[in-house]
C-alpha atoms as a PDB file:
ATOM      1  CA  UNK A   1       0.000   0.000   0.000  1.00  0.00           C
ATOM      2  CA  UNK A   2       1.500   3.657  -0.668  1.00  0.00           C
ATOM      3  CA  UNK A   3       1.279   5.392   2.197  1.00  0.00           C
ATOM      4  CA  UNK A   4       2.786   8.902   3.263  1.00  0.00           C
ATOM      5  CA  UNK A   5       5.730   6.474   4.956  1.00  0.00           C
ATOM      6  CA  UNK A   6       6.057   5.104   1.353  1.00  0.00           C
ATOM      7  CA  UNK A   7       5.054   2.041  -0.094  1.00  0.00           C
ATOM      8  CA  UNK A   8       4.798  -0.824   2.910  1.00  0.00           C
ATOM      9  CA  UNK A   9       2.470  -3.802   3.362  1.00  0.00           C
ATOM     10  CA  UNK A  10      -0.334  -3.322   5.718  1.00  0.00           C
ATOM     11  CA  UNK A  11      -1.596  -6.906   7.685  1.00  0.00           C
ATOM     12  CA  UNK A  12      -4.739  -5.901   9.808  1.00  0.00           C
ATOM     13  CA  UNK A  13      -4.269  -7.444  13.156  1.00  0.00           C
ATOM     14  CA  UNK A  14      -8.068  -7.083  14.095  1.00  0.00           C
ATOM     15  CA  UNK A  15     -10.840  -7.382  12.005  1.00  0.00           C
ATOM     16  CA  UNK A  16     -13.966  -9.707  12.890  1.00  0.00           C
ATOM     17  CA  UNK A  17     -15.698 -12.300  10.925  1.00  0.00           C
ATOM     18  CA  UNK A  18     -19.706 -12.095  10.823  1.00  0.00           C
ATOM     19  CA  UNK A  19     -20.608 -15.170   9.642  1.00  0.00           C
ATOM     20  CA  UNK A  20     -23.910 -17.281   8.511  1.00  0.00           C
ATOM     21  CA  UNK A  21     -23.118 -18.651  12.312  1.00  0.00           C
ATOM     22  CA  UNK A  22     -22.660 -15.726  14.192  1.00  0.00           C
ATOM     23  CA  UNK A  23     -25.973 -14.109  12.717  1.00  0.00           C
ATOM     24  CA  UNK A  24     -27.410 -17.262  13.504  1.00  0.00           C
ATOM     25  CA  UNK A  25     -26.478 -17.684  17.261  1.00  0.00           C
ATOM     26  CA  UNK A  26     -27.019 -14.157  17.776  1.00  0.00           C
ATOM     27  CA  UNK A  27     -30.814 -14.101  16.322  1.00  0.00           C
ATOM     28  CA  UNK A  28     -31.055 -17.497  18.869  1.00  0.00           C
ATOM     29  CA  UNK A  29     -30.844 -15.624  21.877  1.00  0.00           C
ATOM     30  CA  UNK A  30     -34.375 -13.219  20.625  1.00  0.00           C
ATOM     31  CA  UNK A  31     -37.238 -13.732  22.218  1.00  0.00           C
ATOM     32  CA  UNK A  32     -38.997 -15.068  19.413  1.00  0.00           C
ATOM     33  CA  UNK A  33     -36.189 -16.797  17.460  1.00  0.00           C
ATOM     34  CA  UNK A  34     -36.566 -16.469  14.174  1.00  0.00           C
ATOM     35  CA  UNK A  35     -36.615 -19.897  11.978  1.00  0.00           C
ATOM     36  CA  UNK A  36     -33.622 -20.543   9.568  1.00  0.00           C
ATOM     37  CA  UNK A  37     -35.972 -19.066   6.210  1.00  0.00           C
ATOM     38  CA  UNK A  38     -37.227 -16.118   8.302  1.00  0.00           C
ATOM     39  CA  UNK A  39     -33.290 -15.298   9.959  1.00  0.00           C
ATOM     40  CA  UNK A  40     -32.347 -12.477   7.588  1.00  0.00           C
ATOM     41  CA  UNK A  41     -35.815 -10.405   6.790  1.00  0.00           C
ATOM     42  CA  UNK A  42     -36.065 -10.399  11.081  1.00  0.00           C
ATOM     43  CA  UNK A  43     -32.084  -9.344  11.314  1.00  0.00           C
ATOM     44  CA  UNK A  44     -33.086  -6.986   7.951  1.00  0.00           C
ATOM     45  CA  UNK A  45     -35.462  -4.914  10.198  1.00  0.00           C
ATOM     46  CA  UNK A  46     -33.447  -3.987  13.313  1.00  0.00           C
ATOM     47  CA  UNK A  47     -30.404  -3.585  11.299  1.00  0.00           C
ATOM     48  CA  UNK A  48     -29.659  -2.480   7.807  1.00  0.00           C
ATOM     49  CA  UNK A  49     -26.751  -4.487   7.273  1.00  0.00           C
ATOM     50  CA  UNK A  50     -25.565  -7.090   4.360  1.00  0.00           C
ATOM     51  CA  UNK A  51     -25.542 -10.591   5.527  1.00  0.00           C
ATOM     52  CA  UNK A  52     -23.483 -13.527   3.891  1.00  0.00           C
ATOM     53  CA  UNK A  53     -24.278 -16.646   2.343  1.00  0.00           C
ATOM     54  CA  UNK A  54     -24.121 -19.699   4.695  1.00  0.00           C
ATOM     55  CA  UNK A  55     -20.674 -20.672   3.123  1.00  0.00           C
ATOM     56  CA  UNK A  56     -18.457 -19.070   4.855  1.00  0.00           C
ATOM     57  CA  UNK A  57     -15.961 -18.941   1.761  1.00  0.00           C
ATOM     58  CA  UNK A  58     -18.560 -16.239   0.007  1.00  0.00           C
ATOM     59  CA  UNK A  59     -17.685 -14.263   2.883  1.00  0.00           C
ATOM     60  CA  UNK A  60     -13.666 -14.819   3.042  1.00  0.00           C
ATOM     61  CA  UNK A  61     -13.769 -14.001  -0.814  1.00  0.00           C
ATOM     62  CA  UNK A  62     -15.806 -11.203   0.253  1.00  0.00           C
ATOM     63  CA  UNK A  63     -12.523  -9.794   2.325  1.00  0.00           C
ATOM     64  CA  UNK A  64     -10.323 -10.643   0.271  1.00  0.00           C
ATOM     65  CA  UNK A  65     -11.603  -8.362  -2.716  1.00  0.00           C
ATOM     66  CA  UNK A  66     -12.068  -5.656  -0.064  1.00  0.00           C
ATOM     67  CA  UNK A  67      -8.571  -6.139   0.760  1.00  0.00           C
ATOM     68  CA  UNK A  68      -7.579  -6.032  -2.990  1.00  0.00           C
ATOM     69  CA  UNK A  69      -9.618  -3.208  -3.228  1.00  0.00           C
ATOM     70  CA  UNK A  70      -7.939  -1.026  -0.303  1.00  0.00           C
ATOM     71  CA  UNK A  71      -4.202  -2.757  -1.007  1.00  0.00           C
ATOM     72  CA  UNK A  72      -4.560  -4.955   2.244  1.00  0.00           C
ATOM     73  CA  UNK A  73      -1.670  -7.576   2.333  1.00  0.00           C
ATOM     74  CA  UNK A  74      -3.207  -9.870   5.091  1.00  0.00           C
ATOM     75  CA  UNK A  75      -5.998  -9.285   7.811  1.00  0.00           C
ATOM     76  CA  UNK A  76      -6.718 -11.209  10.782  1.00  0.00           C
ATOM     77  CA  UNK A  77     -10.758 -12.396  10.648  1.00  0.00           C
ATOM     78  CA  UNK A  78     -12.231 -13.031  14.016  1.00  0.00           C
ATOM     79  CA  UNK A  79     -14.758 -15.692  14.343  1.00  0.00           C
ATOM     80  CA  UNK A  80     -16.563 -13.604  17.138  1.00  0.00           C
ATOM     81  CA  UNK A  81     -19.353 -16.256  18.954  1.00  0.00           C
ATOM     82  CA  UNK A  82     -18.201 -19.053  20.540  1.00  0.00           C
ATOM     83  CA  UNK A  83     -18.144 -22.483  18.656  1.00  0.00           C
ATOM     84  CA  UNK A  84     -17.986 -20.778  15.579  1.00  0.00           C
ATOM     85  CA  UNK A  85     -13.863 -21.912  14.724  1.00  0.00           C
ATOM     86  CA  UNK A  86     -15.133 -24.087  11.886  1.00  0.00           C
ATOM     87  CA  UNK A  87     -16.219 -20.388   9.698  1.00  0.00           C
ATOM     88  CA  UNK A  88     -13.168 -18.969   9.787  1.00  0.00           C
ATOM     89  CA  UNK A  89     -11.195 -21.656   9.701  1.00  0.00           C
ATOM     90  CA  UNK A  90     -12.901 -22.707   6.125  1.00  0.00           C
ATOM     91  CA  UNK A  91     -12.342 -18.673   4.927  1.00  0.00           C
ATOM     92  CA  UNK A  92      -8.531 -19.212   5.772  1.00  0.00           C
ATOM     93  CA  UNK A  93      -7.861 -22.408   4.473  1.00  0.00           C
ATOM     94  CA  UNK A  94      -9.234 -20.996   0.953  1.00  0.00           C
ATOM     95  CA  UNK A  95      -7.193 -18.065   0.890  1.00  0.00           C
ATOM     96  CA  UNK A  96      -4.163 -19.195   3.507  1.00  0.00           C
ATOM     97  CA  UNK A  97      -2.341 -15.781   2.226  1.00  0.00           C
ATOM     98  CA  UNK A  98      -4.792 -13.486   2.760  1.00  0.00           C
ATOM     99  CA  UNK A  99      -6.657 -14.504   6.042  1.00  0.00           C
ATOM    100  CA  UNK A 100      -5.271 -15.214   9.607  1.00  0.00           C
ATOM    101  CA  UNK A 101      -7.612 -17.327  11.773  1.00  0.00           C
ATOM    102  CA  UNK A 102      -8.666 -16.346  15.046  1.00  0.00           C
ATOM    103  CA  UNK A 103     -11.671 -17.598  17.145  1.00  0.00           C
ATOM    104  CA  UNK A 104     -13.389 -16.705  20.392  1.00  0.00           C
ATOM    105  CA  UNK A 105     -13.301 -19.182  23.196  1.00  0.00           C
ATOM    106  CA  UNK A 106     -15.336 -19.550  26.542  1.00  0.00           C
ATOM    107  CA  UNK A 107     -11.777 -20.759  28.234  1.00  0.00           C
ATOM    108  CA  UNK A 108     -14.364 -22.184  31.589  1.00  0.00           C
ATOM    109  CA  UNK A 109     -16.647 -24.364  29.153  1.00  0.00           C
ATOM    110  CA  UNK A 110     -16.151 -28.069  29.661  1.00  0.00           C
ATOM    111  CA  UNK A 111     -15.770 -28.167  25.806  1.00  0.00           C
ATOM    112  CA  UNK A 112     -12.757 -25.416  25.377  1.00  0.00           C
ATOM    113  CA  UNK A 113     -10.099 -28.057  26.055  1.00  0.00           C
ATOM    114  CA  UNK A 114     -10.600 -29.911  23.294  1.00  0.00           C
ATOM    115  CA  UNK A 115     -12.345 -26.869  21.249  1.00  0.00           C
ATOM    116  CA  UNK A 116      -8.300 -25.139  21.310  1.00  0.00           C
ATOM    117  CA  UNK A 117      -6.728 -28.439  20.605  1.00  0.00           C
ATOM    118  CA  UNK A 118      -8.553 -28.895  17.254  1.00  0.00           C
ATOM    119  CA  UNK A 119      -8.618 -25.452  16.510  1.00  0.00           C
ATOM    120  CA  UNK A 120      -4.781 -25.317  16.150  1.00  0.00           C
ATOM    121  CA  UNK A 121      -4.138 -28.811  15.493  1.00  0.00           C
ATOM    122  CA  UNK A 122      -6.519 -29.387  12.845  1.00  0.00           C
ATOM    123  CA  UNK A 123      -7.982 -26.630  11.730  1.00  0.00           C
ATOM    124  CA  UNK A 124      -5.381 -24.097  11.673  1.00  0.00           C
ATOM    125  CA  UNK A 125      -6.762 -21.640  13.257  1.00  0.00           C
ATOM    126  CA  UNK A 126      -3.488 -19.277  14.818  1.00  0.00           C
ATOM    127  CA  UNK A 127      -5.272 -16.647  17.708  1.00  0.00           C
ATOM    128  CA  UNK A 128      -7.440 -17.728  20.222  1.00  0.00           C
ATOM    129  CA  UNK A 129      -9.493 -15.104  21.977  1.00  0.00           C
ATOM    130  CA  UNK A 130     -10.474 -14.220  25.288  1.00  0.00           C
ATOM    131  CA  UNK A 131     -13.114 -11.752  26.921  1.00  0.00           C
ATOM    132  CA  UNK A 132     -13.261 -12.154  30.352  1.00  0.00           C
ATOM    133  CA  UNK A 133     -15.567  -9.877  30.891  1.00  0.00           C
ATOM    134  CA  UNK A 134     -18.290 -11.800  28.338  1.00  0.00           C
ATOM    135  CA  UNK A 135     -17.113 -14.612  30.189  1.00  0.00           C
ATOM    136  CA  UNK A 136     -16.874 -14.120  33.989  1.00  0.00           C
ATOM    137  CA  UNK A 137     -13.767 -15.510  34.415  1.00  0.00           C
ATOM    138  CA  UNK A 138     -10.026 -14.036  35.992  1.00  0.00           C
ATOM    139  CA  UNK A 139      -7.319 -14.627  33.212  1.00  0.00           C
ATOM    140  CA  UNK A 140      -5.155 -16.483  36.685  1.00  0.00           C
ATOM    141  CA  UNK A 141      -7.920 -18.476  37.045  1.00  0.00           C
ATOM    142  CA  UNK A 142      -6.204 -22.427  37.150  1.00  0.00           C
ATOM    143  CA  UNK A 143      -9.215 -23.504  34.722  1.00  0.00           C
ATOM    144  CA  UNK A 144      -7.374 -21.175  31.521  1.00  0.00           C
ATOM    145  CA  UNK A 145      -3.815 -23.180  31.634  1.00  0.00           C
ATOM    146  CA  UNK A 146      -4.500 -26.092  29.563  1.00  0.00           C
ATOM    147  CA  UNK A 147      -5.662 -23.307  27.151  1.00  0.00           C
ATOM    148  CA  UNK A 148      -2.847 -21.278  27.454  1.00  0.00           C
ATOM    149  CA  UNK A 149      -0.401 -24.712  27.504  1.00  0.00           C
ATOM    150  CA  UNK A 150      -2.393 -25.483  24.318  1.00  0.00           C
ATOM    151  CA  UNK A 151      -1.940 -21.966  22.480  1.00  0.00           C
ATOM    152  CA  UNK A 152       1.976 -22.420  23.219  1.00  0.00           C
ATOM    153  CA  UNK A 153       2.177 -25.552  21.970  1.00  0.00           C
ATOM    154  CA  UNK A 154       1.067 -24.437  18.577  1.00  0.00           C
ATOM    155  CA  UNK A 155       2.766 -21.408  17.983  1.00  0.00           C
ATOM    156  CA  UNK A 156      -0.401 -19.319  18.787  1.00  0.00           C
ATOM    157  CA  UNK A 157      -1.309 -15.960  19.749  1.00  0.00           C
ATOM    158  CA  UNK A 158      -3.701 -15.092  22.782  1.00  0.00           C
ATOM    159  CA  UNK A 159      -5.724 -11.761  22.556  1.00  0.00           C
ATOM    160  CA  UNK A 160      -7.414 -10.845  25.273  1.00  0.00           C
ATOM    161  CA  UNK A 161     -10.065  -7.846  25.673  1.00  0.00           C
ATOM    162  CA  UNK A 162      -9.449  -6.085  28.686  1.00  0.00           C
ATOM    163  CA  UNK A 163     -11.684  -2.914  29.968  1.00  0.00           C
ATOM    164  CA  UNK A 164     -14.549  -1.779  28.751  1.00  0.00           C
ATOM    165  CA  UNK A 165     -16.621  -3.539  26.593  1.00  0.00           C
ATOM    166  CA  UNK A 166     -19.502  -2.906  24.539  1.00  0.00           C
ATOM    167  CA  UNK A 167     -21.102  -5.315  21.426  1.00  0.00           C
ATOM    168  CA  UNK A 168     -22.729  -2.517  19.395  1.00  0.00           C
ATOM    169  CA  UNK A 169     -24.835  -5.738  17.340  1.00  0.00           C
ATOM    170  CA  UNK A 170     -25.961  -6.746  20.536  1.00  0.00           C
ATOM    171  CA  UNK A 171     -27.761  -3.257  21.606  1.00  0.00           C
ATOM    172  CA  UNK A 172     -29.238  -3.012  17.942  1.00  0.00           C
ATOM    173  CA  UNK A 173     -30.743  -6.476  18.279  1.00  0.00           C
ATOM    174  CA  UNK A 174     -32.067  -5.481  21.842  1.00  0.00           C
ATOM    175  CA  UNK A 175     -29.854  -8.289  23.656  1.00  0.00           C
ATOM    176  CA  UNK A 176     -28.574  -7.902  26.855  1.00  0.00           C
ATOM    177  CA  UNK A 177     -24.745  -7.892  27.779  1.00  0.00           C
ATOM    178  CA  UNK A 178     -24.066  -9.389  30.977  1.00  0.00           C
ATOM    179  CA  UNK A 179     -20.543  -8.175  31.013  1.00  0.00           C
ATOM    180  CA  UNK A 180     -18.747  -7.562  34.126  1.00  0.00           C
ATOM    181  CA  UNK A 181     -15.620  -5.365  34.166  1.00  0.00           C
ATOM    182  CA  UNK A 182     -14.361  -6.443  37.390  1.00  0.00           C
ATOM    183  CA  UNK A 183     -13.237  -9.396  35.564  1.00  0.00           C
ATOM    184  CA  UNK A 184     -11.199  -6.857  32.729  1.00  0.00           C
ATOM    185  CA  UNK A 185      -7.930  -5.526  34.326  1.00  0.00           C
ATOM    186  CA  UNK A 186      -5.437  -6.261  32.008  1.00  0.00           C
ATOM    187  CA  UNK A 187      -3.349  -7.085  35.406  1.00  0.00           C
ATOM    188  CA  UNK A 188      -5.044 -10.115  35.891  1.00  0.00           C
ATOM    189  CA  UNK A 189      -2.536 -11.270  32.989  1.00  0.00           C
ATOM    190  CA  UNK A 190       0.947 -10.391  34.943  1.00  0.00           C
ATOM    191  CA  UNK A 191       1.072 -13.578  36.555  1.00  0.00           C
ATOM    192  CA  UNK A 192       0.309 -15.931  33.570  1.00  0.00           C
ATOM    193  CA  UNK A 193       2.419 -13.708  31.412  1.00  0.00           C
ATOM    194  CA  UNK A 194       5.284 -14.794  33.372  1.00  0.00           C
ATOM    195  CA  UNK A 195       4.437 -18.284  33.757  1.00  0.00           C
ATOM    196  CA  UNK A 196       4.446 -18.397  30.008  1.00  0.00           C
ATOM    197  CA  UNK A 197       7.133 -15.591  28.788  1.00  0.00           C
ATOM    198  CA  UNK A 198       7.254 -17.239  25.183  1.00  0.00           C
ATOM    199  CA  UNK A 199       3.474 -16.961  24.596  1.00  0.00           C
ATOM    200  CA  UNK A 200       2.736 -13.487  23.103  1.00  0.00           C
ATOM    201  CA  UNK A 201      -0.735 -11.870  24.781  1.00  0.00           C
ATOM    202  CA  UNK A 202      -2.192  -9.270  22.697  1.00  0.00           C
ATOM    203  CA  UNK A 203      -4.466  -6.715  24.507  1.00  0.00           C
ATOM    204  CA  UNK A 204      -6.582  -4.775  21.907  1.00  0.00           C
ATOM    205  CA  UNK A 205      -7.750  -0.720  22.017  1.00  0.00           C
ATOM    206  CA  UNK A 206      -4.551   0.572  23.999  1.00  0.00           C
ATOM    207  CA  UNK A 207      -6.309  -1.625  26.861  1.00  0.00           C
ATOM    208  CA  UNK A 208      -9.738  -0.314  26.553  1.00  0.00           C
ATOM    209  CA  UNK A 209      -9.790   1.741  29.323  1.00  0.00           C
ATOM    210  CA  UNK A 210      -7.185   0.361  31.526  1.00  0.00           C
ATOM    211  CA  UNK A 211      -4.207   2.204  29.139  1.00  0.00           C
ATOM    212  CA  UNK A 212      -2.184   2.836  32.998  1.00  0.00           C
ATOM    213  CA  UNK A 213      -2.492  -1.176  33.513  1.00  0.00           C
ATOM    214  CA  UNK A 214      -1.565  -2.173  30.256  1.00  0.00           C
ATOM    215  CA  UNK A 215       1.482   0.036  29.963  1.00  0.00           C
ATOM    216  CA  UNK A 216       2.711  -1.014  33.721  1.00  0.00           C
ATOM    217  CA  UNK A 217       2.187  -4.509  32.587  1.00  0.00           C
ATOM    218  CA  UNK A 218       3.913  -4.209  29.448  1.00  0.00           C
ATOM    219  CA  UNK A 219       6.952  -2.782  31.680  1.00  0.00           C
ATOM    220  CA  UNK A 220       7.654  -5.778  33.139  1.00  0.00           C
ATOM    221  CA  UNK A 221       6.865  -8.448  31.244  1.00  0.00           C
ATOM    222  CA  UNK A 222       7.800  -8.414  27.202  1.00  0.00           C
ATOM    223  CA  UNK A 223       5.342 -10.720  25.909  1.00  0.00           C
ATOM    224  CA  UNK A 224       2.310  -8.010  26.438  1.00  0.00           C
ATOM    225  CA  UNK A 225       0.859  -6.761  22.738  1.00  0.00           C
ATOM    226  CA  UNK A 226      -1.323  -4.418  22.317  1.00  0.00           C
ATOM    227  CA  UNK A 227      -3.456  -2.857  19.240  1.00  0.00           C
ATOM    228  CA  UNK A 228      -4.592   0.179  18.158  1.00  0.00           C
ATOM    229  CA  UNK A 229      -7.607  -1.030  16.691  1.00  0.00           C
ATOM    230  CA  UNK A 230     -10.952   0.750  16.840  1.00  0.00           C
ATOM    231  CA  UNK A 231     -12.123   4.425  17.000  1.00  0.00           C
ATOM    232  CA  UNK A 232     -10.585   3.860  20.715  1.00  0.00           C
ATOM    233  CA  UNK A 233     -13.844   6.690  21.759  1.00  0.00           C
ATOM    234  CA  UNK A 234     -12.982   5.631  25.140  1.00  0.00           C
ATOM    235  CA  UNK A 235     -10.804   7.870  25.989  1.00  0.00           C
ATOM    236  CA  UNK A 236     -13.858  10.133  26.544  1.00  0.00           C
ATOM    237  CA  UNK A 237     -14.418   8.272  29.471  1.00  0.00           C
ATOM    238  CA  UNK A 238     -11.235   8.983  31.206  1.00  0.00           C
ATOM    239  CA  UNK A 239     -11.034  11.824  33.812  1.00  0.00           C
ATOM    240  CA  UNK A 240      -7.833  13.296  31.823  1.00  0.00           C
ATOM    241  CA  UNK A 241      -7.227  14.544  28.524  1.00  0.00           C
ATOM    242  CA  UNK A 242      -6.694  11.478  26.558  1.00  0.00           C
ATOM    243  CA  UNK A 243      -6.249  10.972  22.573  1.00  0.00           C
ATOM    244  CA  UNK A 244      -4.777   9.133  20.135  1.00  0.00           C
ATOM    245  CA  UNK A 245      -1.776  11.037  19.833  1.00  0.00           C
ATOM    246  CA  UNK A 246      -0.971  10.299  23.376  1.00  0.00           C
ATOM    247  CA  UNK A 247      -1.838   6.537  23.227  1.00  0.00           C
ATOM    248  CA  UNK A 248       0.632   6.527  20.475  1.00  0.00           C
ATOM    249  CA  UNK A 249       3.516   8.317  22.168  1.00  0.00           C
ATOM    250  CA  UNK A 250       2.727   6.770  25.112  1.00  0.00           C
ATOM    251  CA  UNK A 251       2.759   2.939  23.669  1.00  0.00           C
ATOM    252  CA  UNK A 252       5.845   3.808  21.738  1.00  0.00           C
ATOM    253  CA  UNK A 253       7.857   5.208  24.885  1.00  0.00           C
ATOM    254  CA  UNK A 254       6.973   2.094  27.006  1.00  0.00           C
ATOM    255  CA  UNK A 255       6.319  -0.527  24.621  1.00  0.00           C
ATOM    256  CA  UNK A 256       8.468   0.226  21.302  1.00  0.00           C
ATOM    257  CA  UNK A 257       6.991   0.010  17.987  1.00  0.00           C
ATOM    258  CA  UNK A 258       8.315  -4.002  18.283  1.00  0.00           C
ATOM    259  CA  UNK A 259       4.822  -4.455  20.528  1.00  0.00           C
ATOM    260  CA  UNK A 260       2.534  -2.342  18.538  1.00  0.00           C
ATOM    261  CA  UNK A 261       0.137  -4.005  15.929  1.00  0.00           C
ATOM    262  CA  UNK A 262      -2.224  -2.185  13.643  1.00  0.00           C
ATOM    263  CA  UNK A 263      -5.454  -3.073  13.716  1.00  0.00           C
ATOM    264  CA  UNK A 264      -8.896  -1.423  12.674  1.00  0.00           C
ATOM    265  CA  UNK A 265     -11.553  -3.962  14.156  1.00  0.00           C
ATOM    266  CA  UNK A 266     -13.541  -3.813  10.924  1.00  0.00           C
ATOM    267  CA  UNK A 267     -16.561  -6.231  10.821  1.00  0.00           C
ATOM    268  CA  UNK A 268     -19.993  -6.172   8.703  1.00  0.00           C
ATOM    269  CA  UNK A 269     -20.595  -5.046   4.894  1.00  0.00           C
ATOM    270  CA  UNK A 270     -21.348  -2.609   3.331  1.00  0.00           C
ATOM    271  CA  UNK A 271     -19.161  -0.411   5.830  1.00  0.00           C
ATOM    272  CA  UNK A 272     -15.985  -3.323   5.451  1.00  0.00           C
ATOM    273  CA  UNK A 273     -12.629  -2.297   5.889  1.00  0.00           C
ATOM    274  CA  UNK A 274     -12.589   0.826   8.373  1.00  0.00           C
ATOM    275  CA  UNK A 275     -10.105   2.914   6.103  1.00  0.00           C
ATOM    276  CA  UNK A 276     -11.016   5.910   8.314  1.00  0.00           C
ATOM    277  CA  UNK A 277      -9.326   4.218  11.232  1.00  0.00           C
ATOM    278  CA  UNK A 278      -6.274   3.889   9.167  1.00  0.00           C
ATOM    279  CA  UNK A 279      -6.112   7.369   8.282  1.00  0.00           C
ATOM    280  CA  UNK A 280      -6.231   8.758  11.668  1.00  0.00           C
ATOM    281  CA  UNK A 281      -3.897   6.489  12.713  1.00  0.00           C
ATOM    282  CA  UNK A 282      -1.158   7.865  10.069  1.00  0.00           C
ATOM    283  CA  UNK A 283      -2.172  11.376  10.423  1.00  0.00           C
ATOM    284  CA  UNK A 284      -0.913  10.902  14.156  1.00  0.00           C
ATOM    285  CA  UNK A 285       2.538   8.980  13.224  1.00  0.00           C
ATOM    286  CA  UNK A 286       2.904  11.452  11.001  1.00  0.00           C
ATOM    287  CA  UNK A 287       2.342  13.970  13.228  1.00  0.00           C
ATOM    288  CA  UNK A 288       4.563  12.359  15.828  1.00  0.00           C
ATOM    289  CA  UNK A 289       7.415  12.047  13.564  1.00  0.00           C
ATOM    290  CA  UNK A 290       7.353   8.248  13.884  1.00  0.00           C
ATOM    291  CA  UNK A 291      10.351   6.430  11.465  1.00  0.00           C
ATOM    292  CA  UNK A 292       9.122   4.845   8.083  1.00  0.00           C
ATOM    293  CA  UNK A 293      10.679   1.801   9.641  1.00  0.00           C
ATOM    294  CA  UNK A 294       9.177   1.595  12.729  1.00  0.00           C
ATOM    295  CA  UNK A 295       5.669   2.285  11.562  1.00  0.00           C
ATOM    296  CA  UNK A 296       6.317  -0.351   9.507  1.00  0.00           C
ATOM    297  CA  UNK A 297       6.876  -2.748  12.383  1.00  0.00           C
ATOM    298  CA  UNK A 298       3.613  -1.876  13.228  1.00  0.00           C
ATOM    299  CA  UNK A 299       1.475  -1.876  10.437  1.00  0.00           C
ATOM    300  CA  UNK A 300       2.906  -5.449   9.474  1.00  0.00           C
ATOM    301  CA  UNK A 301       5.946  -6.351  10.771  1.00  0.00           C
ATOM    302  CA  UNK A 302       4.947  -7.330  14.332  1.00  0.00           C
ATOM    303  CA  UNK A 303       2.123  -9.422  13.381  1.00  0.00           C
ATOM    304  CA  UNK A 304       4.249 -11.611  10.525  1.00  0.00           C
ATOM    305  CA  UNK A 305       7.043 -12.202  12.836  1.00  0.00           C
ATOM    306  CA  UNK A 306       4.877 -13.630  15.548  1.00  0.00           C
ATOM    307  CA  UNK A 307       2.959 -15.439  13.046  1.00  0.00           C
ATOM    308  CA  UNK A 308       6.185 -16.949  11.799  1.00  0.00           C
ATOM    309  CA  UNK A 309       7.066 -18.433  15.276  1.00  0.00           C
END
């Protein structure tokens, strides 16, 4: 992609993957569930979205011409209900150079054992994803190390949404979100980091809300990621001036553009690929001076290296 740093590949490290599945389990939890012929006119009225066909290939081909059509290298596709590995799975083992696999996993369900195992094993699949909060669950707790044993094992990556947290579909369909924050402090990880120093632990949106506890966990422990995925609004929330350019500085004082991964958490058509969250992003690097290198690190290099372990 040509870019005001030059010309550089750009792999998004966050992007989610609404699937046939994910509309499906979604439209489950109504209070009328709609059957599998009426799924899409019910979805069609609370939101005015396009949906994709129930091969989830349409939909990887679907990314992949958006990322032709913006000069995307690679993007990583979140399959973003639980169970739903299988979707994305299919998407990137039809285009294995243009989609990363990542899933979300309840880590305290009597199924995630085995769930992680296959996921890497078999199906490829590279990320695993946590959200604690979703979940109920402390990222110490002694149920999450066979997954974490498992993600090592395989090379994988572990993101993990800390702070706040808020699933716009969710609101739009009228479902609740029983999310608890107490579960959502990104120091919950220090311990486990340590325990497994060679595992990397990606923590998206500067830490949501928690961007002190993410960058005095980074400090001490060198396998803590984060992204800058997202319009990152909450920073609205905080009782000090907070904005982008500062997250950036910030990251790149305590982190170093070697822990920094670009990401845009794009998700449902026709909006695809947020190309507005790019260009804020390089109007503040810009703005910040950043090195052509180093903001290359960020925009791609990170990512491929830990994808190459």
């Amino acid at each position: 992609m040509q870019t005001p740093f030059g010309e550089m590949p750009v792999i998004d490290a966050h992007a989610h993957f609404f699937s046939y599945r994910f509309f499906a389990t979604l439209a489950a939890e109504l209070p009328e569930p709609p059957s599998e012929v009426e799924l899409y006119p019910t979805l069609r009225k609370r939101i005015p979205w396009e949906f994709p066909e129930a091969d989830p290939v349409d939909l990887g081909k679907q990314w992949v011409a958006e990322m032709n059509r913006h000069g995307i290298s690679r993007m990583v596709l979140i399959a973003s209900v639980p169970r739903d590995e299988e979707s994305v799975a299919a998407a990137a083992q039809a285009y294995p150079d243009r989609i990363i696999a990542y899933f979300l996993l309840n880590p305290i369900s009597d199924d995630a054992p085995a769930r992680i195992t296959r996921a890497f094993a078999e199906l490829g699949v590279r990320g695993v994803c946590l959200f604690p909060a979703m979940h109920r669950f402390h990222l110490w707790d002694q149920r999450l190390l066979p997954i974490y044993e498992t993600a090592a094992a395989h090379g994988g990556i572990v993101f993990v949404h800390c702070g706040y947290l808020k699933v716009g579909i969710r609101e739009k369909l009228g479902l609740p979100s029983r999310f608890e924050m107490r579960f959502a402090n990104p120091v919950d990880l220090h311990g486990v980091a340590k325990a497994f120093p060679n595992l990397p632990f990606v923590i998206p949106h500067f830490g949501c809300g928690y961007f002190r506890e993410l960058l005095l966990l980074a400090d001490q422990c060198s396998n803590i990621y984060t992204d800058t995925s997202s319009s990152n609004d909450w920073v609205h929330l905080m009782p000090y001036p907070l904005d982008l350019k500062t997250l950036f500085a910030k990251s790149l004082q305590v982190l170093g553009p070697e822990r920094i991964l670009f990401g845009t958490d794009s998700s449902f058509f026709p909006r695809g690929w947020r190309k507005d969250i790019f260009d804020a992003q390089v109007e503040v690097l810009e703005a910040l001076q950043v090195p052509a290198p180093q903001v290359t690190q960020m925009f791609s290099g990170n990512i491929a290296r830990l994808l190459a372990r």
